[in-house]
Protein backbone atom coordinates (compact mmCIF):
# COMPACT_ATOMS: atom_id res chain seq x y z
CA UNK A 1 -107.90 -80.25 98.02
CA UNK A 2 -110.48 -77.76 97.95
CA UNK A 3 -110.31 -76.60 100.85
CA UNK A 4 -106.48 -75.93 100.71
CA UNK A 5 -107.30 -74.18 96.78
CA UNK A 6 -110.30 -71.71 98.68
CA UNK A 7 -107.67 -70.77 101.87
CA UNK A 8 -104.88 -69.87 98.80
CA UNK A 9 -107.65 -67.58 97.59
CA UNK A 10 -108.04 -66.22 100.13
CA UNK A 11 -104.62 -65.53 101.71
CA UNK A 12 -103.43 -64.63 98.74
CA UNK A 13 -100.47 -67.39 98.32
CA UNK A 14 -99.05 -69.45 95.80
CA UNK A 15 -99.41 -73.11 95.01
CA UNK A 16 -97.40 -75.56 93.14
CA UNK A 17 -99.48 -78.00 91.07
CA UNK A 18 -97.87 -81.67 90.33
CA UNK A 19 -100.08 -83.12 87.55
CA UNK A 20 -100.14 -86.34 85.61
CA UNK A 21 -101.61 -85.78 82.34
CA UNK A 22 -101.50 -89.03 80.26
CA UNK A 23 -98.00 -90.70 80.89
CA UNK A 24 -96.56 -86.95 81.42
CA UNK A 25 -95.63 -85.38 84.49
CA UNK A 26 -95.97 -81.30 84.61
CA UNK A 27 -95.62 -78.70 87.56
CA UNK A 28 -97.84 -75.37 87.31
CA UNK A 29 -97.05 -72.71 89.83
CA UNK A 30 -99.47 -69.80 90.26
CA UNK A 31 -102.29 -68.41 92.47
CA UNK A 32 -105.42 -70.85 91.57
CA UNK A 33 -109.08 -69.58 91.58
CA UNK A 34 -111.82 -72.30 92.11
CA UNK A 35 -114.15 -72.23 88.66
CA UNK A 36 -116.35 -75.04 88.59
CA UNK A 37 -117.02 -76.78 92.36
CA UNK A 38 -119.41 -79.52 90.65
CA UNK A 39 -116.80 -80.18 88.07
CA UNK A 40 -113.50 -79.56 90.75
CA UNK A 41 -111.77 -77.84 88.04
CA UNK A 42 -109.57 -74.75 88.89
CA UNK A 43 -107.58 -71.95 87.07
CA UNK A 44 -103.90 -71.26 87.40
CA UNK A 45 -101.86 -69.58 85.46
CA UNK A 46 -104.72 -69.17 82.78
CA UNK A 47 -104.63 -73.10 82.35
CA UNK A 48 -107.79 -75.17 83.81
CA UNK A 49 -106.79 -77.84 85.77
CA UNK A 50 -108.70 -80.21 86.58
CA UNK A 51 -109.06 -82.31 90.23
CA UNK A 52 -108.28 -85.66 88.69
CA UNK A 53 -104.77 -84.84 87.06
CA UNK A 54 -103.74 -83.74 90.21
CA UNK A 55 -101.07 -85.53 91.91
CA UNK A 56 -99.67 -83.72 94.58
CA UNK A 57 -100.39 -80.07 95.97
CA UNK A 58 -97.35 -77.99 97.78
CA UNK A 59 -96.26 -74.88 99.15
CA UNK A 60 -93.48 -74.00 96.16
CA UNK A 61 -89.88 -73.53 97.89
CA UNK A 62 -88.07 -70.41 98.20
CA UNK A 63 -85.24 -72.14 96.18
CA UNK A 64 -87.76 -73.00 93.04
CA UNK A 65 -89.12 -69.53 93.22
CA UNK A 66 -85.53 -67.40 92.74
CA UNK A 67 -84.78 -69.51 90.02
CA UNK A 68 -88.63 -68.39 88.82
CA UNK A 69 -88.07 -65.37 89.31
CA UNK A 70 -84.10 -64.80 87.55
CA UNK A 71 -85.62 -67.01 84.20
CA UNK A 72 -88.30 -64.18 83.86
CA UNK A 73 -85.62 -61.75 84.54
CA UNK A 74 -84.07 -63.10 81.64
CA UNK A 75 -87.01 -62.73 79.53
CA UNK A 76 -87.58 -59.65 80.03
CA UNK A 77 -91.37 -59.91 80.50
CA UNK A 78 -91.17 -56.97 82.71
């Protein structure tokens, strides 16, 4: 798991976080940056997540990241 966080780093790509915090299941997309090694907590998305709610780890899908991308449109973040 750390290893695949440190080669996102640094190639630059985007992961897709499953997690499992108490009975709740939540997906965080984003770039992560290793903060604590001793701890294995990381930061995406200005959230620290930690190695233990962790569930799963993927690439996110082209599909998952239009749909991303048209809700900000929406928004208007931009």
């Amino acid at each position: 798991m750390e290893a695949l966080v440190k080669q996102s780093t640094r190639n630059d790509t985007v992961l897709e976080f499953v997690l499992c915090i108490g009975s709740y299941e939540e997906i965080i997309q984003g770039k992560p940056f290793l903060l604590n090694e001793s701890l294995q907590s990381f930061l995406v998305n200005h959230r620290v997540v930690m190695a233990k709610e962790i569930v799963e780890i993927r690439y996110p899908s082209p599909k998952n990241q239009l749909e991303l991308e048209l809700e900000a449109a929406s928004y208007d973040f931009f």
